[in-house]
Protein backbone atom coordinates (compact mmCIF):
# COMPACT_ATOMS: atom_id res chain seq x y z
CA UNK A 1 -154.97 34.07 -125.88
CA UNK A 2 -157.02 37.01 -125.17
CA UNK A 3 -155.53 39.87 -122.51
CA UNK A 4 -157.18 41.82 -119.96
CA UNK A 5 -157.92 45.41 -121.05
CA UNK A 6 -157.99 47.99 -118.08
CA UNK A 7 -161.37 48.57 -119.10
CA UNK A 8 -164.02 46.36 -117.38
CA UNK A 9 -167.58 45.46 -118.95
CA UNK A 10 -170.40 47.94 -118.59
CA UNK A 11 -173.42 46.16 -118.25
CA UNK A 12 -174.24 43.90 -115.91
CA UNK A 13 -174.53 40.28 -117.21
CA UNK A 14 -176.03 38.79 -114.28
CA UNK A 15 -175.77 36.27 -111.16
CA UNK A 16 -172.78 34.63 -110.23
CA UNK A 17 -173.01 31.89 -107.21
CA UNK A 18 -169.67 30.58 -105.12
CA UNK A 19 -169.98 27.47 -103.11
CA UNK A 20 -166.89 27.85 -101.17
CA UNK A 21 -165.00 24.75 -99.08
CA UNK A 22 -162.39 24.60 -96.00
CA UNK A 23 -162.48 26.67 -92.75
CA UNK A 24 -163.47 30.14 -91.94
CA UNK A 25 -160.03 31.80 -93.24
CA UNK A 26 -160.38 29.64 -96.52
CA UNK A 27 -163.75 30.86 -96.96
CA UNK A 28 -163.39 34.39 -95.91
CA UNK A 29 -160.27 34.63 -98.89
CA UNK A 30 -162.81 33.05 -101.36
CA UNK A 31 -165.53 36.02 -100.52
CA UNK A 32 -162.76 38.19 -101.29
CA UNK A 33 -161.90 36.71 -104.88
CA UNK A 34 -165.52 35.92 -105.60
CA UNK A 35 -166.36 40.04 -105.19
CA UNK A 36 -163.02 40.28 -107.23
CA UNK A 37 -164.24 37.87 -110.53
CA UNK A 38 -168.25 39.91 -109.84
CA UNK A 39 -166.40 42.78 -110.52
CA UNK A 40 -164.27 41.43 -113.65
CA UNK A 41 -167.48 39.87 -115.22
CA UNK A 42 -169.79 42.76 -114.03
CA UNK A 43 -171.90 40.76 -112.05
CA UNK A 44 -174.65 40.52 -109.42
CA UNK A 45 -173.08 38.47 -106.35
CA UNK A 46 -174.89 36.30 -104.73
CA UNK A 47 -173.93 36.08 -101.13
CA UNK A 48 -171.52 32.71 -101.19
CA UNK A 49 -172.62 29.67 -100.12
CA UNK A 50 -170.48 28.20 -97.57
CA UNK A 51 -170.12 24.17 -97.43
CA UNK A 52 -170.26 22.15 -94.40
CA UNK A 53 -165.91 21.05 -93.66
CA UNK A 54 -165.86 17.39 -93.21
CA UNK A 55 -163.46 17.96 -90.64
CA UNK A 56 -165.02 21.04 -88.56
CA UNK A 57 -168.81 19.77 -89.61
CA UNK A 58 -170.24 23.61 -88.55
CA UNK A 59 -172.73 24.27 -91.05
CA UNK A 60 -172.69 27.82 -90.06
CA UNK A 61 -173.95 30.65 -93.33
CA UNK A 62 -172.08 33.82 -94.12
CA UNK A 63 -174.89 35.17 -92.49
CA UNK A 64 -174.47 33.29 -88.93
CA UNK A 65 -170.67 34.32 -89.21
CA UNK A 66 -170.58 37.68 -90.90
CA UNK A 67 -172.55 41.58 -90.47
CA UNK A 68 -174.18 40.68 -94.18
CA UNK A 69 -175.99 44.20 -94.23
CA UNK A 70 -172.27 46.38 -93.44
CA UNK A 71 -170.99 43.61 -96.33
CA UNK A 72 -173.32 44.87 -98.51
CA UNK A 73 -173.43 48.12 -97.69
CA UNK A 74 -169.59 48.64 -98.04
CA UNK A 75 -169.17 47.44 -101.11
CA UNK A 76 -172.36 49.22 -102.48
CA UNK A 77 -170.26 51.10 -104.80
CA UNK A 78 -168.37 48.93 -106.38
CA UNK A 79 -170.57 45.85 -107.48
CA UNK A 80 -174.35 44.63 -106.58
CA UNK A 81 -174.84 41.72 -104.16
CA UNK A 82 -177.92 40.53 -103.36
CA UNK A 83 -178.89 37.94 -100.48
CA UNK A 84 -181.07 35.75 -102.07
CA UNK A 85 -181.49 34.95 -106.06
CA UNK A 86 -184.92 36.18 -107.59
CA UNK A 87 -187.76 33.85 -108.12
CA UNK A 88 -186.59 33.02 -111.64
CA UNK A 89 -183.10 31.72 -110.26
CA UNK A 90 -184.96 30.09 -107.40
CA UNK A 91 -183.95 26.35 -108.86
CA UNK A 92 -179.83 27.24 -108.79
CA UNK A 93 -179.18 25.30 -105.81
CA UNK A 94 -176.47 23.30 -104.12
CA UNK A 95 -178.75 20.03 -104.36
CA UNK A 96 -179.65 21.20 -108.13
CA UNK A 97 -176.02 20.68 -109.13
CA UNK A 98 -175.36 18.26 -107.07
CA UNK A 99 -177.98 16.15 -109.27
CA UNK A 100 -175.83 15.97 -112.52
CA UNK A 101 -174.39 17.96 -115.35
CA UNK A 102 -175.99 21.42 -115.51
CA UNK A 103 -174.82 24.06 -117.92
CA UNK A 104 -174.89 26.83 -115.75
CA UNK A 105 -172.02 25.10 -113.55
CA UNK A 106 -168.28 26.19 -113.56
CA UNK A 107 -166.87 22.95 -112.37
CA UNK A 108 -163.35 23.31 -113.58
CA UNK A 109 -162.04 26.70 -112.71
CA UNK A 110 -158.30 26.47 -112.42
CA UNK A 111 -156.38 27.24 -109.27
CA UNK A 112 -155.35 30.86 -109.30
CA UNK A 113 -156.81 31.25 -113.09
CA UNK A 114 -156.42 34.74 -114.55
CA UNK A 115 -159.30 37.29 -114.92
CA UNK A 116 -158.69 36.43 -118.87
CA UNK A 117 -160.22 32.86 -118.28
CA UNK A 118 -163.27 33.94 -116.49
CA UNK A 119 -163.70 36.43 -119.25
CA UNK A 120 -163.42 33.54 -122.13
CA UNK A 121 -164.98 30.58 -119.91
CA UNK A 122 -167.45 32.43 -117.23
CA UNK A 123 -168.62 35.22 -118.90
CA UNK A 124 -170.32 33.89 -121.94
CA UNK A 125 -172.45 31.33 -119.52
CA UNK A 126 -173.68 34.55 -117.92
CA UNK A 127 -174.88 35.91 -121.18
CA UNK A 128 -176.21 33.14 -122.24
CA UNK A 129 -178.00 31.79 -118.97
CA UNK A 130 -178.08 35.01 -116.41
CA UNK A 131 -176.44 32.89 -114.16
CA UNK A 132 -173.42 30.83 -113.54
CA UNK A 133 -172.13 28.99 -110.39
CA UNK A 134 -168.77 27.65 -109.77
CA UNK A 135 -168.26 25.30 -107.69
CA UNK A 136 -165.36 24.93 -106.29
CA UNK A 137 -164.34 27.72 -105.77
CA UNK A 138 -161.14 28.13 -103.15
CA UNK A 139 -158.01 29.40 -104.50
CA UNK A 140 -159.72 30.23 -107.91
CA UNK A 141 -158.54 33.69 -108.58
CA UNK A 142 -154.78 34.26 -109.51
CA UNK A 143 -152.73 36.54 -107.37
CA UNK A 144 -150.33 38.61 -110.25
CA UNK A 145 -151.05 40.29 -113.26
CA UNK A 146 -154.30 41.66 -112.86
CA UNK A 147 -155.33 45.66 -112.77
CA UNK A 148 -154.66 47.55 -109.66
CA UNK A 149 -158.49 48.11 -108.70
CA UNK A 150 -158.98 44.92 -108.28
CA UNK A 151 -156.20 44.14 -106.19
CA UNK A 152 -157.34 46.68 -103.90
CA UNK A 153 -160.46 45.42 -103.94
CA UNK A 154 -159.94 42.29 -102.84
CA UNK A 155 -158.13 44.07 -99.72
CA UNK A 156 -161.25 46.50 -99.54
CA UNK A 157 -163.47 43.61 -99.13
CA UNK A 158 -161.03 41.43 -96.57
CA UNK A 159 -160.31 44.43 -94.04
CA UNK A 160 -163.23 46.78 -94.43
CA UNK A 161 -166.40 44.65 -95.52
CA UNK A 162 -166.18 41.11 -93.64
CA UNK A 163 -166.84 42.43 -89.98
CA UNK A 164 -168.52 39.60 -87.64
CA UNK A 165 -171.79 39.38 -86.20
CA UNK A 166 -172.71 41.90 -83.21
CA UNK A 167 -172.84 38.92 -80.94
CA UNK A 168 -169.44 37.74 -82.01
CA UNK A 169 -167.60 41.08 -81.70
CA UNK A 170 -169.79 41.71 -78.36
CA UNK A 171 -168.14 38.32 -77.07
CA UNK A 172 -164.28 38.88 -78.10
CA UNK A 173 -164.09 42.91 -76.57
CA UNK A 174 -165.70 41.41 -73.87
CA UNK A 175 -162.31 38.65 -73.63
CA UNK A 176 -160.06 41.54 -75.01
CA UNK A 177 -161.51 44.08 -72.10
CA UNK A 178 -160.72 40.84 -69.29
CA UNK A 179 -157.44 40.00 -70.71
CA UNK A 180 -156.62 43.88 -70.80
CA UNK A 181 -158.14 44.03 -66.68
CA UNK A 182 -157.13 40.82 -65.03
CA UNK A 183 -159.13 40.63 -61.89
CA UNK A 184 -156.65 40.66 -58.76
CA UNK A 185 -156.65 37.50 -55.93
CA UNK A 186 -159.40 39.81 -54.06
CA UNK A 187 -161.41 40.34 -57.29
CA UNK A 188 -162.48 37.20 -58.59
CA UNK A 189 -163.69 36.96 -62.32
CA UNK A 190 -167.11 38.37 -63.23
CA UNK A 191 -168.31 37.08 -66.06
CA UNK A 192 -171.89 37.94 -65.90
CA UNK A 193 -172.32 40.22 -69.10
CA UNK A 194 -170.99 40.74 -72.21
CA UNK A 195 -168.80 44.15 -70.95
CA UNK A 196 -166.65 42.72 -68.33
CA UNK A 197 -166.65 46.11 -66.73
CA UNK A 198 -166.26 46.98 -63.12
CA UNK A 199 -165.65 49.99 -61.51
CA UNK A 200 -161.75 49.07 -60.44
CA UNK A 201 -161.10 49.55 -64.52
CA UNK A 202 -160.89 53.08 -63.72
CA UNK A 203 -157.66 53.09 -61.78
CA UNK A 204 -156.53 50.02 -63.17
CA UNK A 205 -153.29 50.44 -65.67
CA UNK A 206 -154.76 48.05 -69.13
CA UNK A 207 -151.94 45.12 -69.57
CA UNK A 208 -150.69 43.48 -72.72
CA UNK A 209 -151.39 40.34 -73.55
CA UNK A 210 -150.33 37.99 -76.89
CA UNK A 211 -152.32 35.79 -78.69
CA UNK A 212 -150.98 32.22 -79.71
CA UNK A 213 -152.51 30.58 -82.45
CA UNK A 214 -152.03 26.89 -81.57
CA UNK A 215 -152.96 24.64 -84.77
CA UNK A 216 -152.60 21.46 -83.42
CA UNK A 217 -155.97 19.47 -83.79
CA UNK A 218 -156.32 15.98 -84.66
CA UNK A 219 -156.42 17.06 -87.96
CA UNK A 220 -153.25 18.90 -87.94
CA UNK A 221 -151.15 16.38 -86.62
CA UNK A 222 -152.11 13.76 -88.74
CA UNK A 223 -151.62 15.35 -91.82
CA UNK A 224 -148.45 16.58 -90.85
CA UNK A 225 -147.09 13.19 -91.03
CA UNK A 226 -144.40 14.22 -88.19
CA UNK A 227 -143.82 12.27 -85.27
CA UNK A 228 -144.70 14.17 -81.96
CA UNK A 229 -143.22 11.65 -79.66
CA UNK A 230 -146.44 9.81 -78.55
CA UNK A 231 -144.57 6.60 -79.22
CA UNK A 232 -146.47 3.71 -81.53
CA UNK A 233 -150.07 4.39 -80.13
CA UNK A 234 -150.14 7.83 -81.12
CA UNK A 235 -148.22 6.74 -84.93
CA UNK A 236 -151.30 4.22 -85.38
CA UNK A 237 -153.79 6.12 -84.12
CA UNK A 238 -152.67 9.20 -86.61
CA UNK A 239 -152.15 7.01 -89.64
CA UNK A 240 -155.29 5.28 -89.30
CA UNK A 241 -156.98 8.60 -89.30
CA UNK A 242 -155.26 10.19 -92.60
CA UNK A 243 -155.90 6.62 -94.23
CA UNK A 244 -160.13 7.48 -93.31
CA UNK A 245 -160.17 11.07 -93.91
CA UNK A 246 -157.66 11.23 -97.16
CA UNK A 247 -157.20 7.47 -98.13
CA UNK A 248 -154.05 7.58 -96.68
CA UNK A 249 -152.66 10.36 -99.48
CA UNK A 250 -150.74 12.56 -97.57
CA UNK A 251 -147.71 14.38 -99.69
CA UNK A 252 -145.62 14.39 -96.09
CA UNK A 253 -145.55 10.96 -95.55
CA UNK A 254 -142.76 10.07 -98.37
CA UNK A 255 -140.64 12.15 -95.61
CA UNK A 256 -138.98 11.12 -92.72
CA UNK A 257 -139.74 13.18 -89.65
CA UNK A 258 -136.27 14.69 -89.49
CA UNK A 259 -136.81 15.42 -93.40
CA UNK A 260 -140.09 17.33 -92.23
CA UNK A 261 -139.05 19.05 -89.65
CA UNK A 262 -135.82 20.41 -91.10
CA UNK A 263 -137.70 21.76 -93.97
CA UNK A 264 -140.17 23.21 -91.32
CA UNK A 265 -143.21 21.16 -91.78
CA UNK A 266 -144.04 20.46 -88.56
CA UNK A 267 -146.69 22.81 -86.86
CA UNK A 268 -145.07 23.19 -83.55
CA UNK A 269 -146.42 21.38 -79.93
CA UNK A 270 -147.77 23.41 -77.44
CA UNK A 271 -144.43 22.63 -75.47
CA UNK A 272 -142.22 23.93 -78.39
CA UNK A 273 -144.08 27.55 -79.28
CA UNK A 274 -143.83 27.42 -75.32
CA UNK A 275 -140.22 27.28 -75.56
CA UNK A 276 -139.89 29.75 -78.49
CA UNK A 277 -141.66 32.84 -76.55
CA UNK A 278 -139.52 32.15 -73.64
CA UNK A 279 -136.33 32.13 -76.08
CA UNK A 280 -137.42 35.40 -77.27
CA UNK A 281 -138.12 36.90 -73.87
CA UNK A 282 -141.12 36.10 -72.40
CA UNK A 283 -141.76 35.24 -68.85
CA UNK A 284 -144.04 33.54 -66.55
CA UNK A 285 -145.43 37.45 -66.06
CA UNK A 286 -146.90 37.42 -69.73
CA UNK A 287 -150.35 37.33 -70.51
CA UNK A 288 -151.14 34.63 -73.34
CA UNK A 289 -154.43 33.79 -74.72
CA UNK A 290 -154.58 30.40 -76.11
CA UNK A 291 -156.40 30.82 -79.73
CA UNK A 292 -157.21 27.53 -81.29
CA UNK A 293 -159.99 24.56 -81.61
CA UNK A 294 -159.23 21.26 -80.15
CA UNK A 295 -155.78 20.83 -79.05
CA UNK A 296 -154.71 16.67 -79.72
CA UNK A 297 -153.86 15.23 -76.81
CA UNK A 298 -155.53 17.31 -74.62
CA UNK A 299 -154.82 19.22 -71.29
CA UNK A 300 -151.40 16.21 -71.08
CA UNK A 301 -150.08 18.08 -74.17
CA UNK A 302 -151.05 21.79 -72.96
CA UNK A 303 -149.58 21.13 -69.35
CA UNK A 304 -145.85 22.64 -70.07
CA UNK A 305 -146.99 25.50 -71.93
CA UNK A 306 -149.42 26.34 -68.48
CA UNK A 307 -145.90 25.74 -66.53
CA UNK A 308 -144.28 28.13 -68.78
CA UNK A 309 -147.27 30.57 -68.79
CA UNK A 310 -149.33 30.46 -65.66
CA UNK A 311 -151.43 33.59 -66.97
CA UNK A 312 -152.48 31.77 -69.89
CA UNK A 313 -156.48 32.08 -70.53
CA UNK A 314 -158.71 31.11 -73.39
CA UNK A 315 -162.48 31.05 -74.51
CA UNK A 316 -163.21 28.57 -71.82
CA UNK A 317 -161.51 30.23 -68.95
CA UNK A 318 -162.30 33.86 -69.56
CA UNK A 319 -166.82 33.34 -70.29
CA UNK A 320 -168.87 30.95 -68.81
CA UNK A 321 -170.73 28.87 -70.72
CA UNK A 322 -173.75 31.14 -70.81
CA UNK A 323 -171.65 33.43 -72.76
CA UNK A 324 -170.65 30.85 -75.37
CA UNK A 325 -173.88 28.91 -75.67
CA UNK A 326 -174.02 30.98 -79.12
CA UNK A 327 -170.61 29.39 -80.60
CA UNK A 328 -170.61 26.77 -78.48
CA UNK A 329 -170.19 23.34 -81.28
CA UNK A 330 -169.58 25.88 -84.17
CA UNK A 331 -165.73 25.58 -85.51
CA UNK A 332 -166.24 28.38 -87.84
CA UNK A 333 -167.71 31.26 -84.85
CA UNK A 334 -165.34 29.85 -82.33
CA UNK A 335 -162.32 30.51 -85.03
CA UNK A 336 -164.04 34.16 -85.11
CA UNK A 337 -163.63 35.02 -81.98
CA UNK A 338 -160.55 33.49 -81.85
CA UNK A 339 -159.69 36.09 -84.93
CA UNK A 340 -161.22 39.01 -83.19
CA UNK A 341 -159.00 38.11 -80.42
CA UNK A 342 -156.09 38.43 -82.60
CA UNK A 343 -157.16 41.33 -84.27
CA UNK A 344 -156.77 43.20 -80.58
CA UNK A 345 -154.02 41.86 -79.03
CA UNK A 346 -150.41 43.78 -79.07
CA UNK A 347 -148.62 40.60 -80.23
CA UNK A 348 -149.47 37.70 -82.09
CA UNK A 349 -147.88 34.42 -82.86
CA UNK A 350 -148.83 31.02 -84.71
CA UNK A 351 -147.82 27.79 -83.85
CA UNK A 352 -148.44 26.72 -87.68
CA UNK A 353 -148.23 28.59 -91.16
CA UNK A 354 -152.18 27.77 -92.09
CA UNK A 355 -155.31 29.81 -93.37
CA UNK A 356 -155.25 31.52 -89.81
CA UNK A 357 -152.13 32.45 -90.09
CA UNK A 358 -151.76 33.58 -92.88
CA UNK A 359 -154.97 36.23 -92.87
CA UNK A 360 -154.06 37.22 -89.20
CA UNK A 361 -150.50 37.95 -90.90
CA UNK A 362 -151.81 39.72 -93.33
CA UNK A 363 -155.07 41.54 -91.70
CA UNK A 364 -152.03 42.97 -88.49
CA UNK A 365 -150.13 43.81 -91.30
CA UNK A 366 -152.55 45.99 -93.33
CA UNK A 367 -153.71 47.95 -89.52
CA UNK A 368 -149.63 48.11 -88.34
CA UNK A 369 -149.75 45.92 -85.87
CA UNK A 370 -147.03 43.51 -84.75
CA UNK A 371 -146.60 39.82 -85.59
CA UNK A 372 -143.93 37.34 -84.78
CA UNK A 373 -143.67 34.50 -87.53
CA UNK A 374 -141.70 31.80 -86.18
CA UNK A 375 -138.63 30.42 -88.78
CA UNK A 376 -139.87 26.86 -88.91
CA UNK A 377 -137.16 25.77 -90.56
CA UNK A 378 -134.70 27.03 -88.25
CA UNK A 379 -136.79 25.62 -84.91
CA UNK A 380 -137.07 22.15 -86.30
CA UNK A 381 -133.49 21.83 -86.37
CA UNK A 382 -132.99 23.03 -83.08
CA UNK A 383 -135.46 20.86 -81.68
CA UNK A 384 -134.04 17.79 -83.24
CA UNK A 385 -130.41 18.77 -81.10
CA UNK A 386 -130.64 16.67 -78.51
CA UNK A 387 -127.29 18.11 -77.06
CA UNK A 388 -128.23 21.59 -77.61
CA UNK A 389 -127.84 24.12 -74.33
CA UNK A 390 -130.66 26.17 -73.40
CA UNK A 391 -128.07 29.49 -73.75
CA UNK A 392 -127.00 28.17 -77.38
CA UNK A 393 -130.93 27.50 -77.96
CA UNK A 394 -131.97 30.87 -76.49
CA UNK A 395 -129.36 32.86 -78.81
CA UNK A 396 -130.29 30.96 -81.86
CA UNK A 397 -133.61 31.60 -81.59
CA UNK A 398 -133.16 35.25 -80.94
CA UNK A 399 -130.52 35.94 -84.27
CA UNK A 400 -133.22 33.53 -86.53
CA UNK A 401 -135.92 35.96 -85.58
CA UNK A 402 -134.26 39.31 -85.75
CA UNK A 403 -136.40 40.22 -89.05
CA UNK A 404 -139.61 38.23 -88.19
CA UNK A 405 -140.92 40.40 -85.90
CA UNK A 406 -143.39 42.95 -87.54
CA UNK A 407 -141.29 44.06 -90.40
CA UNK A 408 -143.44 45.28 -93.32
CA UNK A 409 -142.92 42.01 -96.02
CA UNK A 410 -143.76 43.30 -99.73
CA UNK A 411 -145.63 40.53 -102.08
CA UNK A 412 -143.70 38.79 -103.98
CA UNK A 413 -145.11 36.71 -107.00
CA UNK A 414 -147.35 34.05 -106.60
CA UNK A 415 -147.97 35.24 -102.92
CA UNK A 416 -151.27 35.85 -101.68
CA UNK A 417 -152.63 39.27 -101.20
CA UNK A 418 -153.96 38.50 -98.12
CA UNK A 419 -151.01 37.57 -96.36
CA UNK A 420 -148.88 39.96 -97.86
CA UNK A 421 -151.00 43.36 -98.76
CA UNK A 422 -147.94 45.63 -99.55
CA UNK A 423 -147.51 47.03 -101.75
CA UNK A 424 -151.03 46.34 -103.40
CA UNK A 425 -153.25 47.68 -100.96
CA UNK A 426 -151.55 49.91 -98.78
CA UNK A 427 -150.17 53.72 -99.21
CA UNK A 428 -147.38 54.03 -101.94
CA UNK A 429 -144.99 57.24 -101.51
């Protein structure tokens, strides 16, 4: 086996494609690694190719979600991307590989494979063909063992080159600037332009507000393979989905639900995260914003969480539909605005460790901002005490989140970067 010298190739060996799968925080960690590997091979990126999510079916571009010219333009220095492939390359297309066996195609990449391996399997493609494309390519860059620069650039790239689209960023200050200025009973909402601005912002005192990031789609639920007390309909109806959109292979379901939820499996119901801020202090007085797609079960399931938090708002609520007619059907801008969102808010919490979690964790980290991560574990035992008091719940909750409040968490191995970012990528005394 061949190791990784500190010393990276000189001369560029040219163009390296990514089609990248899942959701927007999947696909926003595989930009990161694919700049990572252009760098290791000393390649031209081309801008990634983002596939259409059977689930979320947006077939949004990197350039419908994210500012490609600042991309480009930050990372200027430290490897060429172009947008489009010459005329030469013209023919390296999804549908091209999609045809059969082509030479220039990565197809096995390992999950989390070492820079060695694209050295030894990617590399000599490149020389030989001026291009190579791998496809997949989630997850396909290992987190350890790999030279300091590139860490950090991986971490340049995630919090200083993928910035949204103006309109995007334009829509969430204008949310952030109405959940910061509430109108009072005699001010009604005006939600006629993108600022939100009225002359009362003057005097007005800016609140806090915290962001919840509810994960609890269709989607969610049913691969969970917990039970979320909707009785047999609900069991059916959830199992009949996983058996259409996974044949039924779901590593969860050779649990039973107390199994799952002791081990913290469960992404938490609106009711239960509901129950968890007001443990931990918060009051009908908080402002919440409700970050998340399509909540299963509708308004029924978000009811209690409204009882519990009155001033709770989302997309919906806070722009009319003029406003969103430019997201409006699009899973992966509507999950950017919901991460803009985050990105302002003085507190944010998830409902469910997943892709948004984790890069919100680790994006709030990186800028020193505070995040609550709920101890799963620890809530899915207290929720499955029937005979527990609301004092003995309340002071639970409170000890099992002591140190899961904003404390700086350093990587350890095997962790991702992007959830964890110290010590890799920020100041070391």
């Amino acid at each position: 086996m061949r190791f990784l010298s500190f010393a990276l190739p000189q001369k560029s060996e040219g163009y390296l494609q990514v089609f990248l799968d899942g959701g927007l925080n999947q696909q926003r960690m595989g930009i990161c690694d694919a700049v990572a590997v252009a760098k290791i091979l000393n390649a031209t990126l081309v801008i990634p190719y983002l596939e259409v999510n059977p689930v979320w079916q947006d077939s949004s571009s990197f350039m419908d979600i994210f500012d490609v010219d600042h991309f480009i333009n930050v990372m200027k220095d430290d490897i060429s991307i172009v947008k489009e492939l010459p005329d030469d390359f013209s023919w390296s297309t999804r549908e091209y590989y999609a045809t059969a066996i082509r030479p220039t195609r990565i197809k096995r990449a390992p999950v989390h494979a070492s820079a060695n391996w694209y050295l030894e399997n990617v590399l000599p493609v490149l020389q030989s063909n001026g291009i190579a494309a791998i496809s997949p390519f989630s997850h396909r860059l290992s987190f350890d063992n790999l030279p300091s620069e590139i860490q950090k650039l991986r971490c340049k790239v995630n919090f200083k080159a993928l910035v949204f689209v103006p309109h995007i960023r334009a829509l969430g200050d204008a949310l952030v600037h109405r959940l910061r200025y509430p109108p009072t009973e005699s001010q009604p909402l005006i939600t006629d332009d993108l600022t939100g601005t009225t002359d009362r912002n003057v005097k007005q005192m800016p609140q806090k507000f915290v962001v919840v990031h509810l994960r609890f789609d269709k989607d969610m639920a049913a691969h969970s393979a917990c039970d979320f007390g909707g009785g047999k309909a609900e069991k059916l109806a959830l199992a009949k989905y996983r058996q259409r959109i996974w044949g039924g292979r779901v590593l969860n379901s050779q649990f039973t639900d107390e199994e799952l939820r002791s081990q913290g499996r469960c992404p938490l119901t609106p009711e239960e995260i509901g129950l968890l801020l007001a443990a931990l202090g918060f009051d009908n007085s908080t402002r919440l914003y409700l970050a998340s797609h399509k909540v299963y079960g509708g308004e029924a399931r978000i009811s209690t969480l409204r009882e519990l938090f009155p001033k709770m708002e989302n997309k919906k609520s806070l722009a009319s539909s003029e406003e969103r007619v430019l997201i409006k059907g699009k899973a992966s801008l509507l999950a950017a605005v919901d991460y803009y969102v985050g990105m302002h808010s003085d507190i944010f919490v998830s409902a469910s460790p997943g892709n948004m979690h984790n890069a919100l964790v680790g994006h709030r980290t990186f800028e020193n901002m505070k995040t609550i991560r709920p101890n799963m574990p620890l809530l899915g035992q207290l929720f499955l005490n029937k005979n527990i008091t609301w004092s003995e719940f309340r002071q639970a909750v409170v000890e099992g989140h002591i140190n899961r409040q904003g404390q700086l968490r350093l990587r350890k191995p095997k962790q991702s970067i992007y959830t964890y970012p110290a010590p890799d990528c920020m100041c070391q005394a």
